[in-house]
Protein backbone atom coordinates (compact mmCIF):
# COMPACT_ATOMS: atom_id res chain seq x y z
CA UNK A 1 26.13 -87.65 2.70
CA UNK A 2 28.79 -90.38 2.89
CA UNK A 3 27.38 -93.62 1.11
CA UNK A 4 29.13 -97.06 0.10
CA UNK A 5 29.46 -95.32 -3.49
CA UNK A 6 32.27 -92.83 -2.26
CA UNK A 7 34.25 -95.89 -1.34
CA UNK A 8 34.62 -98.25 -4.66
CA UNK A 9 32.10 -100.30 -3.76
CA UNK A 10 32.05 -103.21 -6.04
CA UNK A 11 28.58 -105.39 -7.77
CA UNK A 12 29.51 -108.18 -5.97
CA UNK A 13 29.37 -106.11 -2.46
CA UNK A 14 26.81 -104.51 -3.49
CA UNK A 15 24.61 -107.41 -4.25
CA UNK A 16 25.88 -108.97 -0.38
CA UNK A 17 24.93 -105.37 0.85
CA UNK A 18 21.46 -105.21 -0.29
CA UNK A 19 20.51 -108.90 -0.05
CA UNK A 20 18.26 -107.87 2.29
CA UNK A 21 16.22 -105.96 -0.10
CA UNK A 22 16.50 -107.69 -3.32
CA UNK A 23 13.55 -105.72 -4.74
CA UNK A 24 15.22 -102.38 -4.66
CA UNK A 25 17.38 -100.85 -7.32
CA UNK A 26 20.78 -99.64 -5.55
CA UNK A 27 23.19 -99.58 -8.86
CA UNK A 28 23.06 -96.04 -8.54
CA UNK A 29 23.92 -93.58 -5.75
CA UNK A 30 20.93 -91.60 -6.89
CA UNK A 31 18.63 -94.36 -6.19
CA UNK A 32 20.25 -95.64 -3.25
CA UNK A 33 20.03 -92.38 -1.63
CA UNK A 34 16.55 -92.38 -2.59
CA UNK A 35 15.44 -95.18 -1.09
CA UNK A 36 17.47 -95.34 1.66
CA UNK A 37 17.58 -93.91 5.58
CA UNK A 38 20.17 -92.28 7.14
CA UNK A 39 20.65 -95.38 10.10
CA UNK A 40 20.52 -97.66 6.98
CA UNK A 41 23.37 -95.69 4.51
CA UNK A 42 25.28 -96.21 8.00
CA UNK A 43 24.98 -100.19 8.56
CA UNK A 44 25.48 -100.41 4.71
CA UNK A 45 28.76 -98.94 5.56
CA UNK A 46 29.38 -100.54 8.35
CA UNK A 47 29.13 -104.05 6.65
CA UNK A 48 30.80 -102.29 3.72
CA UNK A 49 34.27 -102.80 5.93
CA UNK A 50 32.99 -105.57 7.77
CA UNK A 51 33.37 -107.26 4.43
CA UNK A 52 36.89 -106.01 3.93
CA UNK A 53 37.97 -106.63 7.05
CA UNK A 54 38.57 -102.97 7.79
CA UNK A 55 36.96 -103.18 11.66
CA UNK A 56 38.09 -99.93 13.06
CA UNK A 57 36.55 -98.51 9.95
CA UNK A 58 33.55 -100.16 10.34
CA UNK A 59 32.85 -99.57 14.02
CA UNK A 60 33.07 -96.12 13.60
CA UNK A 61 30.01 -96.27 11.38
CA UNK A 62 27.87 -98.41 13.76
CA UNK A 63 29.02 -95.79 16.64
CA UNK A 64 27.49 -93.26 13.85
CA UNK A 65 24.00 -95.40 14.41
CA UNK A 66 24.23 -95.75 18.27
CA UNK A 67 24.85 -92.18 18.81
CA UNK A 68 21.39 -90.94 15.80
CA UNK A 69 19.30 -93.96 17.41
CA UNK A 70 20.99 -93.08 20.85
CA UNK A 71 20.78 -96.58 21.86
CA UNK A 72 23.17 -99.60 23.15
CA UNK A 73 23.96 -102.18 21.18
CA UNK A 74 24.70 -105.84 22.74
CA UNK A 75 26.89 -107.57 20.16
């Protein structure tokens, strides 16, 4: 599974990532796969580029959690 650890994901991104969930240990694929869903490894890559201002990047992850939830999205 493609996580924001195959793309040099840095502390500091990390840490803007997980904000959310400050009560979690993510420093580790391991234990970010661990505690993490499959919708939520995908909006963690979708902010991932967000961040870097890679947007084609990124909306090809949050099409990834549109098509599993099988939703729409109003943005």
């Amino acid at each position: 599974m493609e996580t924001i650890f195959e793309h040099d994901v840095t502390k500091l991104e990390i840490e803007k990532i997980t904000s959310c969930a400050p009560h979690k240990d993510f420093r580790t694929k391991e234990a970010y796969t661990k505690l993490t869903d499959i919708d939520t490894i995908y909006m963690d890559l979708y902010t991932l580029f967000t961040l870097r201002n890679e947007v084609e990047k990124a909306e090809s992850f949050l099409k990834k959690v549109k098509e599993q939830e099988n939703i729409i999205y109003f943005f």
